[in-house]
PDB file of N, CA and C in Angstrom:
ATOM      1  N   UNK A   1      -7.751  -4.899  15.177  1.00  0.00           N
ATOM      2  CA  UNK A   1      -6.518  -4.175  15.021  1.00  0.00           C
ATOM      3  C   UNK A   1      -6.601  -3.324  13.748  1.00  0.00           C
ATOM      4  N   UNK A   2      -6.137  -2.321  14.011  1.00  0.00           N
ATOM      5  CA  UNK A   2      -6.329  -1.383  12.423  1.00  0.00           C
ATOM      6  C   UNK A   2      -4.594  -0.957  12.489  1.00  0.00           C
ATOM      7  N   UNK A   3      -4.575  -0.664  10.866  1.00  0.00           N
ATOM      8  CA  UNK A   3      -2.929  -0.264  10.887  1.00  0.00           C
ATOM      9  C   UNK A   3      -3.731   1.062   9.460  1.00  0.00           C
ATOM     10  N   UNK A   4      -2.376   2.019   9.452  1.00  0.00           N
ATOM     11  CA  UNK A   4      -2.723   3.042   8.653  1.00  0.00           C
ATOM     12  C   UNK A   4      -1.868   3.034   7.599  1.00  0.00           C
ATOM     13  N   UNK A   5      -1.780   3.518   6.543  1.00  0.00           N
ATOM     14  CA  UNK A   5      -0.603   3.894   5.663  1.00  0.00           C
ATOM     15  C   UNK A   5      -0.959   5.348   4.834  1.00  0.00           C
ATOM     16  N   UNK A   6      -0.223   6.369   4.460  1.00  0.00           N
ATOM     17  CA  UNK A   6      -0.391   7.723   3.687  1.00  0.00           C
ATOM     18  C   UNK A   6       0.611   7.981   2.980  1.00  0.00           C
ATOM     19  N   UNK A   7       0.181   7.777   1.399  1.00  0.00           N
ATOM     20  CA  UNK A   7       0.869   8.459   0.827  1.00  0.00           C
ATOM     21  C   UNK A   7       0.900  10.092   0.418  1.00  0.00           C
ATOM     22  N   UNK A   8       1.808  11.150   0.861  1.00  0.00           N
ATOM     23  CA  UNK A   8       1.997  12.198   0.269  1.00  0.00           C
ATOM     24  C   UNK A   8       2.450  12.900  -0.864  1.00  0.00           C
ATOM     25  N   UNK A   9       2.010  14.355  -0.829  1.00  0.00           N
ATOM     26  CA  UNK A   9       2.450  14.612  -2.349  1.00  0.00           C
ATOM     27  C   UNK A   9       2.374  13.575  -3.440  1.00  0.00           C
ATOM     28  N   UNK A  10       1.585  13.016  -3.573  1.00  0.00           N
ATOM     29  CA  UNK A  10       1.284  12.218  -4.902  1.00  0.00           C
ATOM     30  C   UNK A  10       0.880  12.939  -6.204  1.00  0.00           C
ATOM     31  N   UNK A  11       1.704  13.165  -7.131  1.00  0.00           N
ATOM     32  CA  UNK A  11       1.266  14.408  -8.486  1.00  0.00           C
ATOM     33  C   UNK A  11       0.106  14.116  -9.016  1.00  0.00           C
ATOM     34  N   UNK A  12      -0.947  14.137  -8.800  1.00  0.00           N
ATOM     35  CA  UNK A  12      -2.422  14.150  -9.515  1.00  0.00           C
ATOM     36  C   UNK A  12      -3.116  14.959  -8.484  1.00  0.00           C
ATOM     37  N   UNK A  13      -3.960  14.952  -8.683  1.00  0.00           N
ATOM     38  CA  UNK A  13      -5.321  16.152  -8.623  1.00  0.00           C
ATOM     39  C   UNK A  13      -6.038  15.128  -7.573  1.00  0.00           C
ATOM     40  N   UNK A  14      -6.699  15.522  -6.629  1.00  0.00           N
ATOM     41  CA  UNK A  14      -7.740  14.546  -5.950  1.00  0.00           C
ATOM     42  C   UNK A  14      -9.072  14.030  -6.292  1.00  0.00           C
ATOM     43  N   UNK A  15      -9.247  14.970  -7.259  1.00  0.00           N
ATOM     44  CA  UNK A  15     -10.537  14.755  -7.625  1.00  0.00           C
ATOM     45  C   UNK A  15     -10.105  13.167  -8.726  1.00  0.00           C
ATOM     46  N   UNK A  16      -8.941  13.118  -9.606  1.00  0.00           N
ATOM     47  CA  UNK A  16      -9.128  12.021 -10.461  1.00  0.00           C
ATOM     48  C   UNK A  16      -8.732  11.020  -9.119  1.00  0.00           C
ATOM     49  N   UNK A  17      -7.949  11.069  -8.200  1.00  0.00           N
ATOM     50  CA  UNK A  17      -7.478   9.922  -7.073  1.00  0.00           C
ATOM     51  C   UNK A  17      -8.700   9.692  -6.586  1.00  0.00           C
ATOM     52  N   UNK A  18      -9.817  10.528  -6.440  1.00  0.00           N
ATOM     53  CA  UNK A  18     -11.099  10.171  -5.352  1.00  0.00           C
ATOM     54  C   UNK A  18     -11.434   8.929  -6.133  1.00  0.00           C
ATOM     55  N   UNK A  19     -11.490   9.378  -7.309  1.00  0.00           N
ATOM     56  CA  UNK A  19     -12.498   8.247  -8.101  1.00  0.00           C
ATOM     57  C   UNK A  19     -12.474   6.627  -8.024  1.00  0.00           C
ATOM     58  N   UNK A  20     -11.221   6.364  -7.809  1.00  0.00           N
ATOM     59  CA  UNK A  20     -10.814   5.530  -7.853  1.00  0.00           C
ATOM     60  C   UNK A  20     -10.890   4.914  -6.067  1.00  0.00           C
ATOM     61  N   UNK A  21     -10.685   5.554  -4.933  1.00  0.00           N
ATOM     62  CA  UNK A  21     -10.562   5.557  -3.676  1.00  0.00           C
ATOM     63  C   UNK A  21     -11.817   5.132  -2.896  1.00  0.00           C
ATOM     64  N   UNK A  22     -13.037   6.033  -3.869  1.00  0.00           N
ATOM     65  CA  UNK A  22     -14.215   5.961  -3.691  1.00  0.00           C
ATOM     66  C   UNK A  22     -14.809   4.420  -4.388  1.00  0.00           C
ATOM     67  N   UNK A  23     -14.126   3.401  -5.259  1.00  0.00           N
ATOM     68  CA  UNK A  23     -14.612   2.169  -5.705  1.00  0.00           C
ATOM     69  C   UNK A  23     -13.653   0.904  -4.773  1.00  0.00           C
ATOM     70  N   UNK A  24     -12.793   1.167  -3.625  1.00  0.00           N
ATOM     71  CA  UNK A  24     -12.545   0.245  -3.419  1.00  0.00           C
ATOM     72  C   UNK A  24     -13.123   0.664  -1.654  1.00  0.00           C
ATOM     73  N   UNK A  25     -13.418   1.982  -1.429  1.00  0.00           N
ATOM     74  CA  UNK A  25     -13.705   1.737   0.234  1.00  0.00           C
ATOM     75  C   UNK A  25     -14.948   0.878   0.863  1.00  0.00           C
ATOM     76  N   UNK A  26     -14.450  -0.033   2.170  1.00  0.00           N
ATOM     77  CA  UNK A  26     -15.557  -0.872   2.513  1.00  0.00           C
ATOM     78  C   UNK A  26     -15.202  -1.984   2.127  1.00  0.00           C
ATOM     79  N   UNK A  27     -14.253  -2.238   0.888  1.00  0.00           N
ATOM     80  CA  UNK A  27     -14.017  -3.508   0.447  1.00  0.00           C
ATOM     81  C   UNK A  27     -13.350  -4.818   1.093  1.00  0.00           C
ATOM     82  N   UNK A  28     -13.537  -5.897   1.342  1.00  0.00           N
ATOM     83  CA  UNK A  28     -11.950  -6.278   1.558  1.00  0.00           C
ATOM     84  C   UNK A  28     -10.840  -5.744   0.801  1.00  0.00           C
ATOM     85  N   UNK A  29      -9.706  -6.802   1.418  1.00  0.00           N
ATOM     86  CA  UNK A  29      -7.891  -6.151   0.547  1.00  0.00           C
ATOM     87  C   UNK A  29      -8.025  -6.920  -0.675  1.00  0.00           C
ATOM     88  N   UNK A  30      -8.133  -8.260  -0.630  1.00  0.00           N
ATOM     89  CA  UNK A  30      -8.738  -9.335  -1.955  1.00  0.00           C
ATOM     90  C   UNK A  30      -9.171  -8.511  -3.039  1.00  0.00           C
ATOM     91  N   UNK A  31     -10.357  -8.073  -2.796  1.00  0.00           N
ATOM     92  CA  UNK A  31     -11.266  -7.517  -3.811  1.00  0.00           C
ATOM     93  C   UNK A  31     -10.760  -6.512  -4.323  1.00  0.00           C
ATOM     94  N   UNK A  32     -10.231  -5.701  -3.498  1.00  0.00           N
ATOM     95  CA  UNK A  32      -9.597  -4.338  -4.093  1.00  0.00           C
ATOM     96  C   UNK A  32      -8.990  -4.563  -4.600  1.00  0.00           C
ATOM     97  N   UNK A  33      -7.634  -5.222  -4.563  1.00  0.00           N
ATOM     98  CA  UNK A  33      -6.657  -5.352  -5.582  1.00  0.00           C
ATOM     99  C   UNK A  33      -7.394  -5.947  -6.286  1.00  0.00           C
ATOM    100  N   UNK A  34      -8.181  -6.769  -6.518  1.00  0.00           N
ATOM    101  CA  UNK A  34      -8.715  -7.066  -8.200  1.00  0.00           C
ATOM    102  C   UNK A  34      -8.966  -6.037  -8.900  1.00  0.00           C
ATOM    103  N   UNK A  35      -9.917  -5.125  -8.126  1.00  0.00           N
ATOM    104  CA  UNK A  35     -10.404  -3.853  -8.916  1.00  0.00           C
ATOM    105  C   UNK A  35      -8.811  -2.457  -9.024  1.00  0.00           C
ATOM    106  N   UNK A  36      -8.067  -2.458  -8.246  1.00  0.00           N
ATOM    107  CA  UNK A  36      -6.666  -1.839  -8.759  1.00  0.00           C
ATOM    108  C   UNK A  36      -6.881  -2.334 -10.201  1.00  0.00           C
ATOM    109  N   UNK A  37      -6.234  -3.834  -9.852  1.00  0.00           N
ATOM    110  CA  UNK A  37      -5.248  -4.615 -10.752  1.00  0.00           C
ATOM    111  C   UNK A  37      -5.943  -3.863 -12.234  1.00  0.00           C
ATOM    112  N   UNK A  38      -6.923  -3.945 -12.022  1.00  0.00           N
ATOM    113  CA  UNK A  38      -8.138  -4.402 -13.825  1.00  0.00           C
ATOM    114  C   UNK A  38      -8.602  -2.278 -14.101  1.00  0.00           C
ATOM    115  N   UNK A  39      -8.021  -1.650 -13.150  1.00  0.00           N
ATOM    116  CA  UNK A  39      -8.615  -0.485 -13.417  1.00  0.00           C
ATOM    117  C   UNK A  39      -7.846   0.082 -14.432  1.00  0.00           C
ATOM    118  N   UNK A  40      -8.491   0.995 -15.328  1.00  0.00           N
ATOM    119  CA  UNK A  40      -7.538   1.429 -16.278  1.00  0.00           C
ATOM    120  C   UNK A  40      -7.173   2.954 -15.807  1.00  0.00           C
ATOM    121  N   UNK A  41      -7.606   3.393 -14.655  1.00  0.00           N
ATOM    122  CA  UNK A  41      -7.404   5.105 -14.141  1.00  0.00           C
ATOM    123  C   UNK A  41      -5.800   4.683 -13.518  1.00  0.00           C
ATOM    124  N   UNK A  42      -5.082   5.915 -14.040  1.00  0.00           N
ATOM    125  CA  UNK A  42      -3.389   6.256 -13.687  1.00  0.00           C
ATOM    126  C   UNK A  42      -3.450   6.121 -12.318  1.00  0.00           C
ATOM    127  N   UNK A  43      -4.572   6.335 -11.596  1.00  0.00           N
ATOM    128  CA  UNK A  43      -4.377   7.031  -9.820  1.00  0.00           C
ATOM    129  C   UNK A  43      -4.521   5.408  -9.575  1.00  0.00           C
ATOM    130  N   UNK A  44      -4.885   4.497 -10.282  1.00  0.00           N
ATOM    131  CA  UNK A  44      -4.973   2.858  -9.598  1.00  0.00           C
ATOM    132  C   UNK A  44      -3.743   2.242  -8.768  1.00  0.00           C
ATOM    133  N   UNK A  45      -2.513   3.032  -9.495  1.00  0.00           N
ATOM    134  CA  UNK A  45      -1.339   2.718  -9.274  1.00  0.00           C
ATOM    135  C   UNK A  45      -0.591   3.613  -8.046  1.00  0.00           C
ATOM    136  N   UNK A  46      -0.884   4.467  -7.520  1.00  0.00           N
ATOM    137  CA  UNK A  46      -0.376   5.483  -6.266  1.00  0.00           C
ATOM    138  C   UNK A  46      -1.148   4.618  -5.121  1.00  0.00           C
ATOM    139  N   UNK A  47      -2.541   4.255  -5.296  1.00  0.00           N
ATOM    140  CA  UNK A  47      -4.047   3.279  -4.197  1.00  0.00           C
ATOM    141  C   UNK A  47      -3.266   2.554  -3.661  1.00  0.00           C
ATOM    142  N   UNK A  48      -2.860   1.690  -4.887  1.00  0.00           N
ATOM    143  CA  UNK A  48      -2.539   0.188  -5.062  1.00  0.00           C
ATOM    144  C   UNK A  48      -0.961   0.047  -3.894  1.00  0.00           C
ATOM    145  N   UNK A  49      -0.409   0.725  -4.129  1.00  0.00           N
ATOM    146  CA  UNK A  49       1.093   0.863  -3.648  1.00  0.00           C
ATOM    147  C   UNK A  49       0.887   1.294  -2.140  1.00  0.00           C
ATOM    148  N   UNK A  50      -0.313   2.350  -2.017  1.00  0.00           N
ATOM    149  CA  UNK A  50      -0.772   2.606  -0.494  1.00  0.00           C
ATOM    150  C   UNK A  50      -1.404   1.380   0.282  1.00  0.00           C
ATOM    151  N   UNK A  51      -1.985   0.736  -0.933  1.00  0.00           N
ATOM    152  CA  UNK A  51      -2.747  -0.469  -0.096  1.00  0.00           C
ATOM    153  C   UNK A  51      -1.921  -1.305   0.686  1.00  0.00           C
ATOM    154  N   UNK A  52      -1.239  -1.506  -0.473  1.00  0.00           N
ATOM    155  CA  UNK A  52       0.060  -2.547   0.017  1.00  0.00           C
ATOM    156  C   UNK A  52       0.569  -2.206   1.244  1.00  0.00           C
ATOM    157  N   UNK A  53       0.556  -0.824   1.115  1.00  0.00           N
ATOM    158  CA  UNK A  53       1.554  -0.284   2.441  1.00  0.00           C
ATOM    159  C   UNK A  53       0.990  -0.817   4.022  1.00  0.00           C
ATOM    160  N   UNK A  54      -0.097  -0.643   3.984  1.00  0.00           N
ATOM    161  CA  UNK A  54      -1.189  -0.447   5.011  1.00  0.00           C
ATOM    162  C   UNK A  54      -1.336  -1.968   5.529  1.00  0.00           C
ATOM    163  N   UNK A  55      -1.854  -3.181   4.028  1.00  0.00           N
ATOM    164  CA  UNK A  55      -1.380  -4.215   5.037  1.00  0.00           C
ATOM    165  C   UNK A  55      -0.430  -4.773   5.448  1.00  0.00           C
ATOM    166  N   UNK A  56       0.831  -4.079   4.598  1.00  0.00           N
ATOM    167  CA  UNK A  56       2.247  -4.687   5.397  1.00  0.00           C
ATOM    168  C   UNK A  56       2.770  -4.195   6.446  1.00  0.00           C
ATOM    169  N   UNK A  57       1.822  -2.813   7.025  1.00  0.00           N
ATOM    170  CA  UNK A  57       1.670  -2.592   8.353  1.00  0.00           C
ATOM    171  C   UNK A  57       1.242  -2.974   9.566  1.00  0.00           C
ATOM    172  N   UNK A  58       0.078  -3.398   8.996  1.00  0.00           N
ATOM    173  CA  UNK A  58      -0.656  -4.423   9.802  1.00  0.00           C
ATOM    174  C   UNK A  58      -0.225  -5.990  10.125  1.00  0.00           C
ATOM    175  N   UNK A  59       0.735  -6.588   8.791  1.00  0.00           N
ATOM    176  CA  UNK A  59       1.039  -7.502   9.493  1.00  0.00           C
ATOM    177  C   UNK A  59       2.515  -7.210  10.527  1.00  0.00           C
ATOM    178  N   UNK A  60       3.038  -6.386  10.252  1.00  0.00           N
ATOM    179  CA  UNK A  60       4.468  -6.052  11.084  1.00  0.00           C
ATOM    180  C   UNK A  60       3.960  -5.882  12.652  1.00  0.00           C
ATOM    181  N   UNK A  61       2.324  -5.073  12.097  1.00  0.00           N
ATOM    182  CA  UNK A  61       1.828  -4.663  14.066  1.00  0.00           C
ATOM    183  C   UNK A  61       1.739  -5.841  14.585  1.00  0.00           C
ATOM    184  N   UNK A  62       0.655  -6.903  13.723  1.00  0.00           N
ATOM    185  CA  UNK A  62       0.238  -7.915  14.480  1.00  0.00           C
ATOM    186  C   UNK A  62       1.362  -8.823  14.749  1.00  0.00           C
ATOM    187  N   UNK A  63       3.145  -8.793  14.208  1.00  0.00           N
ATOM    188  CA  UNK A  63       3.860  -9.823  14.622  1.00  0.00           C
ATOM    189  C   UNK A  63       4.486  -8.975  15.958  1.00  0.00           C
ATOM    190  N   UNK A  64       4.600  -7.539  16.302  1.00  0.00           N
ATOM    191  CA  UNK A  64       4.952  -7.046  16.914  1.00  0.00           C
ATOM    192  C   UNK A  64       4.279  -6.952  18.475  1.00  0.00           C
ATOM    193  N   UNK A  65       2.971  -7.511  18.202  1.00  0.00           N
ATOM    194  CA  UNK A  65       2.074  -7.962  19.185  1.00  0.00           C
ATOM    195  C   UNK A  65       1.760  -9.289  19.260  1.00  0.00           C
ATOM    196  N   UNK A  66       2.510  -9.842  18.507  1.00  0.00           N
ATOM    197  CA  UNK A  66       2.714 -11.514  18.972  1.00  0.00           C
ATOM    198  C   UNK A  66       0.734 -11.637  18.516  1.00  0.00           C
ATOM    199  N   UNK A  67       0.491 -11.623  17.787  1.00  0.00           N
ATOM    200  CA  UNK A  67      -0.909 -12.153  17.241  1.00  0.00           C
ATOM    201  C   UNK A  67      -0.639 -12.657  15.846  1.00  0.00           C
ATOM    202  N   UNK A  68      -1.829 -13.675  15.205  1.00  0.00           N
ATOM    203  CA  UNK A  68      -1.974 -13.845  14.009  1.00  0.00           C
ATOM    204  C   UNK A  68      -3.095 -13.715  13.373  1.00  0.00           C
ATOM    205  N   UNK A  69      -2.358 -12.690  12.246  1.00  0.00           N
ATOM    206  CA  UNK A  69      -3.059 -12.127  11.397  1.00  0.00           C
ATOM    207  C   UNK A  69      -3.603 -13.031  10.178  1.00  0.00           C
ATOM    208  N   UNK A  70      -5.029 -12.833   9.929  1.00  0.00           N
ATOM    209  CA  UNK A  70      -4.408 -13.716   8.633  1.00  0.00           C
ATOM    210  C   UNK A  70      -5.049 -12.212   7.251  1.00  0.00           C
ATOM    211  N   UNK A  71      -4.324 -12.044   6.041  1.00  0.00           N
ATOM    212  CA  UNK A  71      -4.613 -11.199   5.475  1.00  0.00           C
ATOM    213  C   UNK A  71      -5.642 -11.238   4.900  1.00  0.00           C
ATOM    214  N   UNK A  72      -6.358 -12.147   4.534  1.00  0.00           N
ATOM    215  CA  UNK A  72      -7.731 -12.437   3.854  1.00  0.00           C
ATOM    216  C   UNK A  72      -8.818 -11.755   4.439  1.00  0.00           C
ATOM    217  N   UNK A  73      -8.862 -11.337   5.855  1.00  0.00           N
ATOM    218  CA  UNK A  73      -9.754 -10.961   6.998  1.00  0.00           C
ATOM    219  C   UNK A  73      -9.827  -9.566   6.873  1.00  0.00           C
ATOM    220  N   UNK A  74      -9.157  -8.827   6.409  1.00  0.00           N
ATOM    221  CA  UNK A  74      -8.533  -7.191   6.274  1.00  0.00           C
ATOM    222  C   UNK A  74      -9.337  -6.675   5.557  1.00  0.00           C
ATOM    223  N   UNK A  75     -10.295  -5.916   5.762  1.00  0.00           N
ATOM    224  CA  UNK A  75     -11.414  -4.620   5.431  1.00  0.00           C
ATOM    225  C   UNK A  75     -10.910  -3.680   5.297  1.00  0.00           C
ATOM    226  N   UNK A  76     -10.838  -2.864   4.233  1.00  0.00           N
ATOM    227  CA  UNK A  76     -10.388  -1.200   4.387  1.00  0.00           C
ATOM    228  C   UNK A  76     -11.666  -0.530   5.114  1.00  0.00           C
ATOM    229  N   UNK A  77     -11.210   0.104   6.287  1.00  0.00           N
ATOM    230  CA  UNK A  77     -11.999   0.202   7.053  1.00  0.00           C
ATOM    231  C   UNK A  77     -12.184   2.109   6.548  1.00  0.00           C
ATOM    232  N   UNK A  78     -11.190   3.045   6.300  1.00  0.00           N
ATOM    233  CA  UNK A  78     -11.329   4.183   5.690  1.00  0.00           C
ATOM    234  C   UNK A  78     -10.533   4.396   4.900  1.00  0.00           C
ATOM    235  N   UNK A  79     -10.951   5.259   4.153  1.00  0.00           N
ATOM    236  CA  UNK A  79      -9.701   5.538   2.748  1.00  0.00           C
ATOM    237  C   UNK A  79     -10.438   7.164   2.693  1.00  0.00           C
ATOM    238  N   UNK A  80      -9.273   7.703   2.425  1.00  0.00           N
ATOM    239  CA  UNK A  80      -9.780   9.987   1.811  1.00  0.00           C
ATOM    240  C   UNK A  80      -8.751   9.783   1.127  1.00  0.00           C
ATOM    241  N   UNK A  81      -8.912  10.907   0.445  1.00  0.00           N
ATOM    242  CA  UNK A  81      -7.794  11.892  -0.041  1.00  0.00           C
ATOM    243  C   UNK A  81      -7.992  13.303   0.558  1.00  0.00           C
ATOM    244  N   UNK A  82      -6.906  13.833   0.403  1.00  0.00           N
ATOM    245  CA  UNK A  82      -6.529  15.457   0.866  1.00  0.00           C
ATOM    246  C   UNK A  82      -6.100  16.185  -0.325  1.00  0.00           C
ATOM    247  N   UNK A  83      -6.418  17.404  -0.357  1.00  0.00           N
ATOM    248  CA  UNK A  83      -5.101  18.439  -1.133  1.00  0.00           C
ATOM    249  C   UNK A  83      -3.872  18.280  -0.795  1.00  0.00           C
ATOM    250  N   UNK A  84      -3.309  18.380  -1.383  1.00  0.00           N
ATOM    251  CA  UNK A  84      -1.735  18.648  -1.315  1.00  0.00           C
ATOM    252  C   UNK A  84      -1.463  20.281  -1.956  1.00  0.00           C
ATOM    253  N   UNK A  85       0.042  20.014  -1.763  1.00  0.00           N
ATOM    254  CA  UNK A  85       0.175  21.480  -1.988  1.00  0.00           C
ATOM    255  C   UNK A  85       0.280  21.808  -3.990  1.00  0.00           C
ATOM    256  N   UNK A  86      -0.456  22.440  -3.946  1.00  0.00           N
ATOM    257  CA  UNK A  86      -0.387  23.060  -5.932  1.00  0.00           C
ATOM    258  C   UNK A  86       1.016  24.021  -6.324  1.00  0.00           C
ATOM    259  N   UNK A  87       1.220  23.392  -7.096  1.00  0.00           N
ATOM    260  CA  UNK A  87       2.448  24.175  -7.765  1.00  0.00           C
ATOM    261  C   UNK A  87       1.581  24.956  -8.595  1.00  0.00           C
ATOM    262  N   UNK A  88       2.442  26.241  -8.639  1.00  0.00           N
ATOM    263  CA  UNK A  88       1.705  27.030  -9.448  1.00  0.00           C
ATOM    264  C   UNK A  88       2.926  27.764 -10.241  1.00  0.00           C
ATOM    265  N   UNK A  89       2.259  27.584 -11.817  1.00  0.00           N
ATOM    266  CA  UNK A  89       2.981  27.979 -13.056  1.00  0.00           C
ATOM    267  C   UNK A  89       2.101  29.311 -13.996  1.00  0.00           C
ATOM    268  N   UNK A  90       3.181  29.521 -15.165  1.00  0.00           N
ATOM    269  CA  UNK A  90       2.580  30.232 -15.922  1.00  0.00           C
ATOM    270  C   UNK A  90       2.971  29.748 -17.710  1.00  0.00           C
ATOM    271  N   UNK A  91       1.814  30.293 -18.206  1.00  0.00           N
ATOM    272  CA  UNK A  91       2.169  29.469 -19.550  1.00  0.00           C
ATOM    273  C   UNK A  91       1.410  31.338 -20.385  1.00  0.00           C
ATOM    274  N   UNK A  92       2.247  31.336 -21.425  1.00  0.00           N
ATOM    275  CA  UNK A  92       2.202  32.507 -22.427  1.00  0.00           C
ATOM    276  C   UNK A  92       0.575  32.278 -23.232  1.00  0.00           C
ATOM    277  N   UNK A  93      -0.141  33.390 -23.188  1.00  0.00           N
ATOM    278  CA  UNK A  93      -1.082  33.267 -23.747  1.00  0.00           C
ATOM    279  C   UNK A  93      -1.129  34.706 -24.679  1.00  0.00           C
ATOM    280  N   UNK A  94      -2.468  34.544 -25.314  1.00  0.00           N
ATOM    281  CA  UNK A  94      -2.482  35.894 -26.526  1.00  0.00           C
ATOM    282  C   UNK A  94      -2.484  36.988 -25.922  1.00  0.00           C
ATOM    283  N   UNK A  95      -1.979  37.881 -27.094  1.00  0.00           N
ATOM    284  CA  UNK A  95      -1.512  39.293 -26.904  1.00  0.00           C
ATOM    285  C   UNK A  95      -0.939  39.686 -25.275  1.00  0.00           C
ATOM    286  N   UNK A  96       0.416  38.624 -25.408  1.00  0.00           N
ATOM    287  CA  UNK A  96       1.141  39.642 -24.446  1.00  0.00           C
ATOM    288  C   UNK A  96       0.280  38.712 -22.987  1.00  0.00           C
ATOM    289  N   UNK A  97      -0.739  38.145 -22.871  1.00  0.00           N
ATOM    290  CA  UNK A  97      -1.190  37.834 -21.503  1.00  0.00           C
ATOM    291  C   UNK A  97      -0.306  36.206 -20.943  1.00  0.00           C
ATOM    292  N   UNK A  98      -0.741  35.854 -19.756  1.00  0.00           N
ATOM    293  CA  UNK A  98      -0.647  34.930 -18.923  1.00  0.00           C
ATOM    294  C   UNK A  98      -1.609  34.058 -18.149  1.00  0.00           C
ATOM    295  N   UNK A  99      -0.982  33.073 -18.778  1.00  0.00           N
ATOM    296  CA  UNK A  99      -2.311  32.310 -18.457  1.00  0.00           C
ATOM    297  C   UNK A  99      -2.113  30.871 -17.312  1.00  0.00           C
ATOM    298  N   UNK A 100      -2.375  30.829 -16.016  1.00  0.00           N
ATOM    299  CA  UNK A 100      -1.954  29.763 -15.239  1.00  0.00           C
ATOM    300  C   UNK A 100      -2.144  29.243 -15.382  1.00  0.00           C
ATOM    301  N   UNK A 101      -1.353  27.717 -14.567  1.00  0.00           N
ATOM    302  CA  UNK A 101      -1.173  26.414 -14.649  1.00  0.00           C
ATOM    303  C   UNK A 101      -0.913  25.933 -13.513  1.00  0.00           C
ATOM    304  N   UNK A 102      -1.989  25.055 -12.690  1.00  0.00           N
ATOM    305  CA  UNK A 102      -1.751  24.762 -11.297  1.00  0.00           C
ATOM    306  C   UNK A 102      -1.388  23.090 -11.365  1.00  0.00           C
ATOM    307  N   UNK A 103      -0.500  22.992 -10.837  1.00  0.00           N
ATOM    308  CA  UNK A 103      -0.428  21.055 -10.922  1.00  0.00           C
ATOM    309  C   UNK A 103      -0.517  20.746  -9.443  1.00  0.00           C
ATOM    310  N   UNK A 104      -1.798  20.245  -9.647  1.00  0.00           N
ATOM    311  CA  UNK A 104      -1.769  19.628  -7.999  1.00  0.00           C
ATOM    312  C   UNK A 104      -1.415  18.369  -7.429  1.00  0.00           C
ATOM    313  N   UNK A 105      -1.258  18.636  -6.232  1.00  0.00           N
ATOM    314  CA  UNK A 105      -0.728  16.822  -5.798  1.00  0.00           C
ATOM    315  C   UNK A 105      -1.787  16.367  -4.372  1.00  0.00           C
ATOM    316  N   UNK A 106      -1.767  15.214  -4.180  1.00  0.00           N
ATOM    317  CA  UNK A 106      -3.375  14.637  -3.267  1.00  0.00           C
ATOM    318  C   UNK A 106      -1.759  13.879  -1.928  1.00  0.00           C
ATOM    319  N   UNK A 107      -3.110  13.814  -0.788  1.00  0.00           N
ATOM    320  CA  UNK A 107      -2.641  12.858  -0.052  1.00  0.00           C
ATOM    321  C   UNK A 107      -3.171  12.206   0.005  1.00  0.00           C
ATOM    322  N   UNK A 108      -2.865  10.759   0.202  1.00  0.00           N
ATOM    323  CA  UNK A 108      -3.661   9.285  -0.106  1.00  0.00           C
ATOM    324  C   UNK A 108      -4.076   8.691   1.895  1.00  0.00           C
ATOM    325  N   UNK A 109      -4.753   8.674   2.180  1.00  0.00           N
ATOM    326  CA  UNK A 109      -4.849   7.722   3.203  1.00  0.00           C
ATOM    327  C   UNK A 109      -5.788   6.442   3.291  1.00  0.00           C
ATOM    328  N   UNK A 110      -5.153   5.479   3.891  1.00  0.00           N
ATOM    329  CA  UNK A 110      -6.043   4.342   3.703  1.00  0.00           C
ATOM    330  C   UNK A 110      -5.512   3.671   5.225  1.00  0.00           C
ATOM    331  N   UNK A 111      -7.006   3.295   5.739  1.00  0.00           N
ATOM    332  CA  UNK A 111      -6.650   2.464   7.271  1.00  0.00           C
ATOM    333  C   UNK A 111      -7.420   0.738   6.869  1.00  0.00           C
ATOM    334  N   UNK A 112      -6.902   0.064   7.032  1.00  0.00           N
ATOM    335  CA  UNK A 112      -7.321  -1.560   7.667  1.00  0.00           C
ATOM    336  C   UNK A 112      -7.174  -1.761   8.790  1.00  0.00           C
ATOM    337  N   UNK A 113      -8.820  -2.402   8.798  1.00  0.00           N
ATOM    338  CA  UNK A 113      -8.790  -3.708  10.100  1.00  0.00           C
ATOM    339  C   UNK A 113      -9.370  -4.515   9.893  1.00  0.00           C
ATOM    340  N   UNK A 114      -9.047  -5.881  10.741  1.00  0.00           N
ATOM    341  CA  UNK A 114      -9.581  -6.552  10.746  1.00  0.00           C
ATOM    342  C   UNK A 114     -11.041  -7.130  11.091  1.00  0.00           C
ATOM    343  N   UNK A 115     -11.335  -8.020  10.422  1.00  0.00           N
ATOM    344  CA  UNK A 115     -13.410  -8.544  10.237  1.00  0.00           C
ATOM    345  C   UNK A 115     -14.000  -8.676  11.733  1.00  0.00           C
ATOM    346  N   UNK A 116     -12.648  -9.095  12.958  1.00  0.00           N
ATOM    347  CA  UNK A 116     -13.352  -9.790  14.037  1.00  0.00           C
ATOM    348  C   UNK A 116     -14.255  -8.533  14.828  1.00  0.00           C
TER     349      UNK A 116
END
């Protein structure tokens, strides 16, 4: 059984969210949250909240299909990020110029399933 969860528009950049996305895929759910919990990168905390999401999806599917789940068994089976959409600013620079400022935001996806 696989269940999905996505967070959107999340305000960081993908490239700092990959980093972090890229050390827990393949993992079990166990393990990952250890490595969330202990990470010191800001994006640990947007993962972490998706993770959650994903297996409290999975267990809602599996009661919704009358099966038992047990959570220990749960592999992140894929995790990406996406672009999101960039805000785009301007900030005063020398003599009279302009100088941009893009703040970007990522989409988070993460799927579990189970080991069997």
């Amino acid at each position: 059984m696989q269940a999905k969860a996505v967070a959107r528009y999340i305000g960081m950049s993908p490239r700092k969210v990959r980093l972090v996305v890229d050390q827990i895929r393949g993992l079990p759910v166990n393990q990952a949250y250890a490595i969330l919990r202990f990470s010191k990168k800001a994006a640990s905390v947007p993962v972490g909240k998706t993770l959650r999401s994903a297996v409290a999806n999975a267990e809602y599917r599996a009661e919704e299909e009358g099966e038992v789940l047990d959570v220990d068994e749960l592999v992140i089976a894929r995790a990406f990020v996406d672009g999101g959409r960039t805000t785009k600013r301007w900030r005063a620079a020398a003599m009279g110029r302009a100088a941009p400022i893009r703040r970007r935001s990522s989409h988070i996806t993460i799927v579990v399933e189970s080991e069997e």
